[in-house]
C-alpha atoms as a PDB file:
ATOM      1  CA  UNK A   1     -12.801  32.270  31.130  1.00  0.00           C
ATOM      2  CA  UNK A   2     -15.913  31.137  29.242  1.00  0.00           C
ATOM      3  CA  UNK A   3     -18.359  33.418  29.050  1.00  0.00           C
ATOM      4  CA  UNK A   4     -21.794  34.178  27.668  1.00  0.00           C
ATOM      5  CA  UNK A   5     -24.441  36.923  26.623  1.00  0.00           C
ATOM      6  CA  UNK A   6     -28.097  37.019  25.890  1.00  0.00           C
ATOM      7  CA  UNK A   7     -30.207  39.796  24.844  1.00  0.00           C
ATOM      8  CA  UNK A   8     -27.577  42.429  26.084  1.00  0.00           C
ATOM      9  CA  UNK A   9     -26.172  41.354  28.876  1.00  0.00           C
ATOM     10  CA  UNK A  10     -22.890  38.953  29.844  1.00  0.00           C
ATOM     11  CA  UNK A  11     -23.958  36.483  31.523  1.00  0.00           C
ATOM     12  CA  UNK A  12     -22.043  32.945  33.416  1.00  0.00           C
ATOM     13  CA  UNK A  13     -21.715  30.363  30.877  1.00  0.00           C
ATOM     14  CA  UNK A  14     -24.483  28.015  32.798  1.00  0.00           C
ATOM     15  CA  UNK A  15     -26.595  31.190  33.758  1.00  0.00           C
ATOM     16  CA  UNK A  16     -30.470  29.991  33.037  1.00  0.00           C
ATOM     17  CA  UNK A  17     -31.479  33.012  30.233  1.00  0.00           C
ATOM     18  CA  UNK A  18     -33.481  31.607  27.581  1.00  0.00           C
ATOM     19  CA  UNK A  19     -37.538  30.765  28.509  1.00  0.00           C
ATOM     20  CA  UNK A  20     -39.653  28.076  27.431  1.00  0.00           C
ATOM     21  CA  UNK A  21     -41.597  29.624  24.448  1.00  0.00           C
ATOM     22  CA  UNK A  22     -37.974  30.886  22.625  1.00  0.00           C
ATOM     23  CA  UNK A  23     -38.524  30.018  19.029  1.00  0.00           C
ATOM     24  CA  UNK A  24     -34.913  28.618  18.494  1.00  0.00           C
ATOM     25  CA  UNK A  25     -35.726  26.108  21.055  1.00  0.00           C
ATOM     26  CA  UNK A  26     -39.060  25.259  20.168  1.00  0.00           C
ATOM     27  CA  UNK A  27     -38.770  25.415  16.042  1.00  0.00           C
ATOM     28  CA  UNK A  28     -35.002  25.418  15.405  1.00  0.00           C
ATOM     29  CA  UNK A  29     -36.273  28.996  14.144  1.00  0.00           C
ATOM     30  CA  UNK A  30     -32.857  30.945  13.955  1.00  0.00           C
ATOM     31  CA  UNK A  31     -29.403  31.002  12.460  1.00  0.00           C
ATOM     32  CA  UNK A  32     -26.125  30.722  13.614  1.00  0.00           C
ATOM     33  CA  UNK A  33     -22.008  31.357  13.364  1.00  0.00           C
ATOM     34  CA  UNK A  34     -18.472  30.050  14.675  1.00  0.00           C
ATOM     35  CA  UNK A  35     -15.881  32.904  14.803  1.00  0.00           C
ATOM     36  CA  UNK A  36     -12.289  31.114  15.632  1.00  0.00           C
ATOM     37  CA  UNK A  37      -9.989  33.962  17.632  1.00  0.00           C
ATOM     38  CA  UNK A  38      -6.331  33.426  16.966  1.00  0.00           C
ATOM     39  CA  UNK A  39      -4.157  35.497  19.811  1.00  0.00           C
ATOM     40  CA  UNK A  40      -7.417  37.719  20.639  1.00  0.00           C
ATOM     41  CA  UNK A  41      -8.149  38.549  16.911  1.00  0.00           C
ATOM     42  CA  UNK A  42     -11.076  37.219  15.072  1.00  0.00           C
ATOM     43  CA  UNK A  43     -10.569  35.214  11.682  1.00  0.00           C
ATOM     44  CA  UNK A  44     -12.234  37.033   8.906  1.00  0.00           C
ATOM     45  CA  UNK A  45     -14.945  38.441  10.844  1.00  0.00           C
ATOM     46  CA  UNK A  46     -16.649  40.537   8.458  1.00  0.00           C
ATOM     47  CA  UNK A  47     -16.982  37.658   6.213  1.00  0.00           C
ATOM     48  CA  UNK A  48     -18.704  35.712   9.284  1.00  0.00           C
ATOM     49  CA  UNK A  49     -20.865  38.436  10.121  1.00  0.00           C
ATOM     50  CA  UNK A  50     -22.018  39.059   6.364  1.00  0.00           C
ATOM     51  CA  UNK A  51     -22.841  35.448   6.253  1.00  0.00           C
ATOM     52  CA  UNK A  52     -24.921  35.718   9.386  1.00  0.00           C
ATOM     53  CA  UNK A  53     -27.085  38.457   7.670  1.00  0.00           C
ATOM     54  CA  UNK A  54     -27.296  36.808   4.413  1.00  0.00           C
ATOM     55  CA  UNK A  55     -28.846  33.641   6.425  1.00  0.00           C
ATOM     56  CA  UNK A  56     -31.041  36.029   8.173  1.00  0.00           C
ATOM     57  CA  UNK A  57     -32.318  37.857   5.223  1.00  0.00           C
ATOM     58  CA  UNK A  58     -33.081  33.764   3.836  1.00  0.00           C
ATOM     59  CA  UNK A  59     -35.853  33.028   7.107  1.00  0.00           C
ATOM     60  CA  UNK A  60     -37.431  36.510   7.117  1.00  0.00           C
ATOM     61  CA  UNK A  61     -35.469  37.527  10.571  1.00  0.00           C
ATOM     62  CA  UNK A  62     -34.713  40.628  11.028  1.00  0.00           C
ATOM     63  CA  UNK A  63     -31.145  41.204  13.059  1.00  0.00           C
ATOM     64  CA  UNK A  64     -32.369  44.101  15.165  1.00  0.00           C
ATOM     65  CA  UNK A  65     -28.925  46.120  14.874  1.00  0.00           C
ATOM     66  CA  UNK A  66     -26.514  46.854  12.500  1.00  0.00           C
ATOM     67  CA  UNK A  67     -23.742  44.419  11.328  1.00  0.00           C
ATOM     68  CA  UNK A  68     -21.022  46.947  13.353  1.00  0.00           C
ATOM     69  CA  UNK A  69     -23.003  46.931  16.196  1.00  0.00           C
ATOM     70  CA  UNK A  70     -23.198  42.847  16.508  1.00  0.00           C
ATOM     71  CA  UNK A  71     -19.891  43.237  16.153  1.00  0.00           C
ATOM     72  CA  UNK A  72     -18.757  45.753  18.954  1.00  0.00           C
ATOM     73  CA  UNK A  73     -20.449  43.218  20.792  1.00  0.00           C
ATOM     74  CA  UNK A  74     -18.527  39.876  19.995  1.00  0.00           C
ATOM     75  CA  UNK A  75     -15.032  41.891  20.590  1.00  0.00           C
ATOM     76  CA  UNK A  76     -16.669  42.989  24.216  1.00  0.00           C
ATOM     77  CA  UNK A  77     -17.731  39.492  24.555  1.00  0.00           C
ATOM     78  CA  UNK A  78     -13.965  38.122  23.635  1.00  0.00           C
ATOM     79  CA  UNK A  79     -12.034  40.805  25.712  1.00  0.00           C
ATOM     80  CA  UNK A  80     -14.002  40.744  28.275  1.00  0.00           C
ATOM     81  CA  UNK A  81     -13.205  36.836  28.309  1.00  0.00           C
ATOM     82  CA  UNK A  82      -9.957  36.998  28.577  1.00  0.00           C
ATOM     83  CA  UNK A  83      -9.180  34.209  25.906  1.00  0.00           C
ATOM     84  CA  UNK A  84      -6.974  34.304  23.334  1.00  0.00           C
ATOM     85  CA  UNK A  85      -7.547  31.387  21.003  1.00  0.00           C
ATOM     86  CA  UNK A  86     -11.382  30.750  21.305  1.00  0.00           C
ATOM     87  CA  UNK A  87     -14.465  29.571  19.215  1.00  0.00           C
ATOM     88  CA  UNK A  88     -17.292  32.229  19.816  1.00  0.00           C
ATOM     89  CA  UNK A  89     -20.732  30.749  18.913  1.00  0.00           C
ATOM     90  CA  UNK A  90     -23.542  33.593  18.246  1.00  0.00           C
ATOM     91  CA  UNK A  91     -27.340  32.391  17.289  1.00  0.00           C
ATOM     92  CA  UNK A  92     -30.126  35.150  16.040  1.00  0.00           C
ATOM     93  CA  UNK A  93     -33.336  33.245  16.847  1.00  0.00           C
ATOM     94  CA  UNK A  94     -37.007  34.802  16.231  1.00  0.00           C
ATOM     95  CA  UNK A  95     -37.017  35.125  20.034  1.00  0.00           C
ATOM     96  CA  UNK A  96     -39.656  34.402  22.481  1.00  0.00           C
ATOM     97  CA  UNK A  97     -43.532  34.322  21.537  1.00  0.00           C
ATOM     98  CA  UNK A  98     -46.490  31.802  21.906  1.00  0.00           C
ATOM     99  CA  UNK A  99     -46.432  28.586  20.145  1.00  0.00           C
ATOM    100  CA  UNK A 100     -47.562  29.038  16.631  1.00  0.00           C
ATOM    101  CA  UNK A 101     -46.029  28.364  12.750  1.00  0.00           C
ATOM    102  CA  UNK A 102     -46.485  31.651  12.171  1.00  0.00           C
ATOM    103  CA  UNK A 103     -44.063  34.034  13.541  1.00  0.00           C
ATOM    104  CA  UNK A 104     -44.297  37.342  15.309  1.00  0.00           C
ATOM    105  CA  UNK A 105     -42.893  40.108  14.025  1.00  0.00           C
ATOM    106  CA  UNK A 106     -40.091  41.227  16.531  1.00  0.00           C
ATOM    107  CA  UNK A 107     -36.086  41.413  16.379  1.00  0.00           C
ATOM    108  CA  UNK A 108     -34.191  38.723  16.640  1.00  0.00           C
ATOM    109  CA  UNK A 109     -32.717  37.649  19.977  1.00  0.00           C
ATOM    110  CA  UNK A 110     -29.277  37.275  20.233  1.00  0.00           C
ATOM    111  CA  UNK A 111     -26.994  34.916  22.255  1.00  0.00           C
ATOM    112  CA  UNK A 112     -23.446  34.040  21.967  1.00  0.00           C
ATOM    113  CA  UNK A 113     -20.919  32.152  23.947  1.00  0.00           C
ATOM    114  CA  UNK A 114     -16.849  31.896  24.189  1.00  0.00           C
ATOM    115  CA  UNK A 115     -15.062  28.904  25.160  1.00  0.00           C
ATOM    116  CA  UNK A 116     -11.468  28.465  24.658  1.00  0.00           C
ATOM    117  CA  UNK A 117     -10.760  26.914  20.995  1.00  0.00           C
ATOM    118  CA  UNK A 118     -11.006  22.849  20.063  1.00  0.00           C
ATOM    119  CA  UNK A 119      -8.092  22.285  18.380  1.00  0.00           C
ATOM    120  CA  UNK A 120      -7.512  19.343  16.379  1.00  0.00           C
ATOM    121  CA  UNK A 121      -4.400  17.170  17.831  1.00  0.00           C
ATOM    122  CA  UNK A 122      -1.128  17.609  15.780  1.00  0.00           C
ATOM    123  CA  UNK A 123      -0.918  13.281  15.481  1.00  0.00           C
ATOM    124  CA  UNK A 124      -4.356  13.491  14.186  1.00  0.00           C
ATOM    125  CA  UNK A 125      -3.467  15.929  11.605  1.00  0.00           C
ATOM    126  CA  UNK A 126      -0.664  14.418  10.695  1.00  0.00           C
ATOM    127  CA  UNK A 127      -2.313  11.234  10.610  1.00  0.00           C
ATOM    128  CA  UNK A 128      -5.677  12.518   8.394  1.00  0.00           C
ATOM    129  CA  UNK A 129      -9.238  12.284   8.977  1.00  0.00           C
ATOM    130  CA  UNK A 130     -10.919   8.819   8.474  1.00  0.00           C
ATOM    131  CA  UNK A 131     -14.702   9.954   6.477  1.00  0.00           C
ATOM    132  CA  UNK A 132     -17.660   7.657   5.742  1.00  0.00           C
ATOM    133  CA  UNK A 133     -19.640   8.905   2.947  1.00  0.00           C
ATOM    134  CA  UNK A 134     -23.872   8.576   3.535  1.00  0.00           C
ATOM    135  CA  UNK A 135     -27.258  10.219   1.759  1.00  0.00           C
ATOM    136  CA  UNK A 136     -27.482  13.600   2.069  1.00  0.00           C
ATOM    137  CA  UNK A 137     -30.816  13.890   3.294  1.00  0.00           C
ATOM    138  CA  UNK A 138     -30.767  17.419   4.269  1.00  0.00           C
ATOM    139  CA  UNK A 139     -33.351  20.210   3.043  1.00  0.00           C
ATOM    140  CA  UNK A 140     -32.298  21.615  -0.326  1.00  0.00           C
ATOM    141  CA  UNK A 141     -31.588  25.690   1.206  1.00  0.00           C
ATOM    142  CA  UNK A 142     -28.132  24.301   2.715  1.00  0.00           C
ATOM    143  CA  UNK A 143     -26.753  27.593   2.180  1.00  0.00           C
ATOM    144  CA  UNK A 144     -28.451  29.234   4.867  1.00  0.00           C
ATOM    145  CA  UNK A 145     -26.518  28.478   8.242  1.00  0.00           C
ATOM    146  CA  UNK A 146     -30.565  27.356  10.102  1.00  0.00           C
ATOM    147  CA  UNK A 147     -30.062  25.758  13.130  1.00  0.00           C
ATOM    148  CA  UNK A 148     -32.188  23.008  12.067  1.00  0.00           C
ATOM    149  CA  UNK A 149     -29.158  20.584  12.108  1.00  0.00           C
ATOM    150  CA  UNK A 150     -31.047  17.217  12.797  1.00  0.00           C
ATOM    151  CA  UNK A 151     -29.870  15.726   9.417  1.00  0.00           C
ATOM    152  CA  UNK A 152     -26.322  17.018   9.904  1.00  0.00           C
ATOM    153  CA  UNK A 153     -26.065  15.392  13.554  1.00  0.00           C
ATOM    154  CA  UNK A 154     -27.688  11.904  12.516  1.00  0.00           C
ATOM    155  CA  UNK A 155     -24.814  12.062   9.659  1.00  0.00           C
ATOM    156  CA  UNK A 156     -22.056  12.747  12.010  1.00  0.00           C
ATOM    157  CA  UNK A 157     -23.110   9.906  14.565  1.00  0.00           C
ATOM    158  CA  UNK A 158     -23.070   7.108  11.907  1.00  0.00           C
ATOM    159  CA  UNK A 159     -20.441   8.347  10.962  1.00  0.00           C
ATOM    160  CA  UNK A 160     -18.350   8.011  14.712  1.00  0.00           C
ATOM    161  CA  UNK A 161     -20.675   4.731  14.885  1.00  0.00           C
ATOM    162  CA  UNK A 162     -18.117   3.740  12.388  1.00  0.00           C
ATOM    163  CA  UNK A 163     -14.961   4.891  14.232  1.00  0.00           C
ATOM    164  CA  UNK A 164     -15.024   7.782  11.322  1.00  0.00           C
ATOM    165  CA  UNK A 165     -14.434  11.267  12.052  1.00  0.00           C
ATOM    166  CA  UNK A 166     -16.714  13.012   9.477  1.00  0.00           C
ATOM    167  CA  UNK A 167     -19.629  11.939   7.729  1.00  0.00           C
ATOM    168  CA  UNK A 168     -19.359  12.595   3.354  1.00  0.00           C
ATOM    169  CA  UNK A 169     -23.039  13.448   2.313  1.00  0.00           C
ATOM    170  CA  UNK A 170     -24.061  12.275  -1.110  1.00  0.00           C
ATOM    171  CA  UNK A 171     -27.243  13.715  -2.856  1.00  0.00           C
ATOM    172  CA  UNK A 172     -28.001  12.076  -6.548  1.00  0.00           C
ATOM    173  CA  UNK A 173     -25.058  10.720  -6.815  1.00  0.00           C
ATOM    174  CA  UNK A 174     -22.205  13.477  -6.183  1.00  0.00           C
ATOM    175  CA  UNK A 175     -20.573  14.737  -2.981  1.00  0.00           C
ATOM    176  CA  UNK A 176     -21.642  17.704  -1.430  1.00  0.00           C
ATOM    177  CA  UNK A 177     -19.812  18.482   1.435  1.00  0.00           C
ATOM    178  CA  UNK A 178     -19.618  17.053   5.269  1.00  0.00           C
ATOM    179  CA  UNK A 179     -21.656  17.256   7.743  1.00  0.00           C
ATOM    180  CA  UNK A 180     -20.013  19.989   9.323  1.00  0.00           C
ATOM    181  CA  UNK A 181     -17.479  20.522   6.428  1.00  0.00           C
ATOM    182  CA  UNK A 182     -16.950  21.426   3.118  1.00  0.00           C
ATOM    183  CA  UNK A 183     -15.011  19.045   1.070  1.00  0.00           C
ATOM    184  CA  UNK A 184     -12.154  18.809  -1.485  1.00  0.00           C
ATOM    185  CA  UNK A 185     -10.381  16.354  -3.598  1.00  0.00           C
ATOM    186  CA  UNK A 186      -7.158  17.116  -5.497  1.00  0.00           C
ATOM    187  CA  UNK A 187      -6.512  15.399  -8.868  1.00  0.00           C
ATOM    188  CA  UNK A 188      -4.225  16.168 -11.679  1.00  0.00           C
ATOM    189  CA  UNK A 189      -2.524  19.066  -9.464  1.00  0.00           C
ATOM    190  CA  UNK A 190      -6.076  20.839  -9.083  1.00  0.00           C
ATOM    191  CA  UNK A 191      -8.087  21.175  -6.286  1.00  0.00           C
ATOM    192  CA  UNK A 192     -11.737  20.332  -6.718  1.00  0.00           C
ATOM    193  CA  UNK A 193     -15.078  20.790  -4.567  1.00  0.00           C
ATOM    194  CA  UNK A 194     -18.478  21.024  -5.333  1.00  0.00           C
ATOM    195  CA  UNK A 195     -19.467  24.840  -6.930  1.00  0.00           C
ATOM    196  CA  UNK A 196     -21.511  27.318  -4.511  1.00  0.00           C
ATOM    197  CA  UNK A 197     -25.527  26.138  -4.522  1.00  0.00           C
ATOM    198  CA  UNK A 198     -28.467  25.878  -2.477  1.00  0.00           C
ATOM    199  CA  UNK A 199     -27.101  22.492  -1.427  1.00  0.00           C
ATOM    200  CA  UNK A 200     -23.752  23.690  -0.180  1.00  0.00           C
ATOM    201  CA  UNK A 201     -22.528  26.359   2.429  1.00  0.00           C
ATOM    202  CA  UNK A 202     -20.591  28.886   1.305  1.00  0.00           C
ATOM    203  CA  UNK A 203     -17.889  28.530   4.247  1.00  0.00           C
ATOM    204  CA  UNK A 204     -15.241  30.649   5.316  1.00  0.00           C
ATOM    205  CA  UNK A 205     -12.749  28.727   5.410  1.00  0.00           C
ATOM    206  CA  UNK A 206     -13.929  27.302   1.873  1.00  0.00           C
ATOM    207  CA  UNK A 207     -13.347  30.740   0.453  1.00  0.00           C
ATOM    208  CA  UNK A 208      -9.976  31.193   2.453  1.00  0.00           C
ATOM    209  CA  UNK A 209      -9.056  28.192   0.338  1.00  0.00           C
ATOM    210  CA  UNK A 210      -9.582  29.737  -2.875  1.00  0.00           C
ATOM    211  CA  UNK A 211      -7.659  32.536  -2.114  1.00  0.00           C
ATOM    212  CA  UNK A 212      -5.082  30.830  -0.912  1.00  0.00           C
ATOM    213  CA  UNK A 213      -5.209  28.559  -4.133  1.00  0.00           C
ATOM    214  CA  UNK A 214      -5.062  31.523  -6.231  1.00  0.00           C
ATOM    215  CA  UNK A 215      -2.235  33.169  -4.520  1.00  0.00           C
ATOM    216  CA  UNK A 216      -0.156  29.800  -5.168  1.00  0.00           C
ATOM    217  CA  UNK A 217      -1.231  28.894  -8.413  1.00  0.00           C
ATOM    218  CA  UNK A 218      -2.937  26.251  -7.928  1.00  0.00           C
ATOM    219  CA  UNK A 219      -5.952  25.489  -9.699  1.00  0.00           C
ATOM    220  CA  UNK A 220      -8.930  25.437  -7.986  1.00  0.00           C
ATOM    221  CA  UNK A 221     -12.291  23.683 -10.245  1.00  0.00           C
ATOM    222  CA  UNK A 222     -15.680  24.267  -8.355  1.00  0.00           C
ATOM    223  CA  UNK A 223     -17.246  21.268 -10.263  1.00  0.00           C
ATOM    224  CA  UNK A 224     -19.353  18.351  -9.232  1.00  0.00           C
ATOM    225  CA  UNK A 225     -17.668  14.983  -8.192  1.00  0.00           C
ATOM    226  CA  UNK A 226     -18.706  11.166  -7.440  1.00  0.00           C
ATOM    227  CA  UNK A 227     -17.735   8.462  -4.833  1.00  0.00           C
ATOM    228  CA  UNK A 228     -15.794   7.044  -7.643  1.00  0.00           C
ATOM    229  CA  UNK A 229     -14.122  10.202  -8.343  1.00  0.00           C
ATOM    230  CA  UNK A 230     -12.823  10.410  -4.313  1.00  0.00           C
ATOM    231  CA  UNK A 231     -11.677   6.909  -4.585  1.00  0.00           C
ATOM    232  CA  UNK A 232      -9.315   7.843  -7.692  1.00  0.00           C
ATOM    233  CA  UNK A 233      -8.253  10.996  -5.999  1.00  0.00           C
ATOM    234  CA  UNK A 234      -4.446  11.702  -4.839  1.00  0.00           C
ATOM    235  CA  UNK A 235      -5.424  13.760  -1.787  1.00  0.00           C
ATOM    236  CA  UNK A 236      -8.203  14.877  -0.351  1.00  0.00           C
ATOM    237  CA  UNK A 237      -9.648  17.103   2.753  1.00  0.00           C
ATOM    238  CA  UNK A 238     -12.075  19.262   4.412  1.00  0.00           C
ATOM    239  CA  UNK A 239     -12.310  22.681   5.875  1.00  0.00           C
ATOM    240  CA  UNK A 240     -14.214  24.026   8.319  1.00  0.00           C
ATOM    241  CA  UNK A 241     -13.655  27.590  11.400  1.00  0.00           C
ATOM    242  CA  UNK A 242     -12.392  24.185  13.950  1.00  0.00           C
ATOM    243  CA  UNK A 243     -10.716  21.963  11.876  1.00  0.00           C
ATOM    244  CA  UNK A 244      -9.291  24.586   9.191  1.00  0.00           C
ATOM    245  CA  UNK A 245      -7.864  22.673   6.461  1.00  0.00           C
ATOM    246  CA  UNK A 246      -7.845  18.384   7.460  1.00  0.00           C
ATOM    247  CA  UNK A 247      -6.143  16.008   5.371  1.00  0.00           C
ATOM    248  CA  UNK A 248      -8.651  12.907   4.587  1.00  0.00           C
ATOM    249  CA  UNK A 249      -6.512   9.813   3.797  1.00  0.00           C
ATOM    250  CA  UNK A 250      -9.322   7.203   4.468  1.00  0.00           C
ATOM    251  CA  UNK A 251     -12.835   7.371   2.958  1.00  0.00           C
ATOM    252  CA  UNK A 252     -14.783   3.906   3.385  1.00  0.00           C
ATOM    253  CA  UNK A 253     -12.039   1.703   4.345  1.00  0.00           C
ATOM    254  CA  UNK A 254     -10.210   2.625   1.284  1.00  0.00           C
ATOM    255  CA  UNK A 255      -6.678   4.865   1.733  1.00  0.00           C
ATOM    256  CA  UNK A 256      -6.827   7.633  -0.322  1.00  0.00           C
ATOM    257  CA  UNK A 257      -3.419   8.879  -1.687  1.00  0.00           C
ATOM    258  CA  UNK A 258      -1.578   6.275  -0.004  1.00  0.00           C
ATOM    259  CA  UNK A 259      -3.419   6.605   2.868  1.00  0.00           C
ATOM    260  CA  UNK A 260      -1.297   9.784   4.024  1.00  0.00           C
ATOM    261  CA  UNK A 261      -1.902  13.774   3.261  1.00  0.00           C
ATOM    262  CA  UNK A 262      -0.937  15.094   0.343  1.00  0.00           C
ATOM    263  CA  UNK A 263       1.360  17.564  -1.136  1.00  0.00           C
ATOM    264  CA  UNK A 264      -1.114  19.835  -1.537  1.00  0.00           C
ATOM    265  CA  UNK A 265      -2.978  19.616   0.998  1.00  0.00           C
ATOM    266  CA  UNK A 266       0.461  20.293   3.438  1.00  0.00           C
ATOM    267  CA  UNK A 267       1.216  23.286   1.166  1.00  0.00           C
ATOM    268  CA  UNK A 268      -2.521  25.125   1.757  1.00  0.00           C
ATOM    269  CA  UNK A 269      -2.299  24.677   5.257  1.00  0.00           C
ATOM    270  CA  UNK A 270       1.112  25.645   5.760  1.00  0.00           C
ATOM    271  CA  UNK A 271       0.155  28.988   3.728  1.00  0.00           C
ATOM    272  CA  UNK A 272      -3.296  29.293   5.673  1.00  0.00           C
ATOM    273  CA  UNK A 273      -1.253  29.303   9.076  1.00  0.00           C
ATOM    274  CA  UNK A 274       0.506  32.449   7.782  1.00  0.00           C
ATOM    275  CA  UNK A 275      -2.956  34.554   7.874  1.00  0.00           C
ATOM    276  CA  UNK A 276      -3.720  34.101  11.023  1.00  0.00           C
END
């Protein structure tokens, strides 16, 4: 069943917990992570979790407990669900305190849900995502996981204005990643994205990727790349915890690779599906 908890306590998924003056509704003023469960067991947890405190550390928030504790707490939360493939969502916010810029000084408050797991349809996948690429007109510390998504959601609605299913940002000129995505191309036999900045979030499933590229030999170039450069490409996809790895055969009207997923593409996901 879905299920919920806030500040300690499970609570029904459409339990009112969280008062008026909470900073994460009021500023956006707290981070956030997606943890996909395959058959009860989390997918590279640890990494999720370090990535949570790393984000923290970025905003001045302190976590309030220890990165074992949150997690004795997302494993009660998921058994005590009863679901086996799920998405848990957890958000650290600065918690509740009058109105002001300046923030109190006070652990974070935590919340977290679990819903059983969106997964994409197997004609869609085999079909590939359709992407429309658009400015990236996000702030420049996209490496911390804020929930100040505003940018991100404007993206990804012209992007399904346009019957697309992910928006491609675009900051002077190169990609940087989706709006909930990272992003790849594959040229030559080697699997490009853009390399680990400010401007780019170090995902999970990203660095599952690169493993997984390593372990097969297949090159994998963290380099910058154009429009142009996607348009040339013979495959491309994305990654992200609820898509995992997703062919991209269309990018503004134009087929890329034939308009089909690649080789490559097929192979990484194919080995990814063997680690969970």
């Amino acid at each position: 069943m879905e299920l919920a908890y806030f500040n300690g306590r499970m609570v029904g998924i459409d339990e009112a917990v969280v008062p008026i003056d909470e900073r994460g509704h009021q500023f956006g003023d707290g981070v956030y992570e997606v943890i996909r469960f395959y058959r009860s067991k989390p997918f590279r947890m640890e990494e999720h979790i370090k990535r949570l405190y790393n984000s923290a550390e970025a905003i001045k928030l302190e976590i309030g407990c220890r990165p074992a504790e949150l997690k004795e707490k997302m494993l009660e939360l998921a058994a005590k669900s009863g679901l086996e493939d799920a998405d848990l969502y957890m958000q650290a916010t600065r918690g509740m305190a009058p109105r002001s810029h300046i923030f109190p000084s006070c652990p974070a408050s935590i919340s977290m849900t679990i819903k059983p797991a969106r997964h994409v349809p197997e004609e869609a996948r085999k079909r590939g995502a359709k992407v429309l690429l658009v400015e990236d007109e996000r702030w420049k510390n996209c490496y911390i996981k804020s929930l100040n998504l505003l940018p991100n959601v404007l993206a990804k609605q012209e992007a399904a204005e346009h019957d697309c299913d992910e928006a491609i940002l675009v900051r002077d000129g190169f990609i940087t990643e989706g709006a909930s995505s990272n992003f790849f191309i594959v040229k030559d036999g080697c699997v490009r994205t853009a390399p680990l900045t400010r401007q780019i979030l170090p995902g999970i499933t990203r660095m599952a990727v690169q493993s997984i590229a390593d372990e097969l030999k297949i090159p994998f170039i963290e380099q910058a790349f154009t429009a142009e450069d996607l348009y040339g490409a013979q495959e491309a996809f994305l990654t992200s915890t609820s898509s995992e790895i997703m062919p991209v055969t269309i990018a503004d009207e134009q087929p890329i690779g034939g308009g089909k997923p690649g080789e490559i593409t097929l192979k990484l996901f194919q080995h990814f599906q063997t680690k969970l």
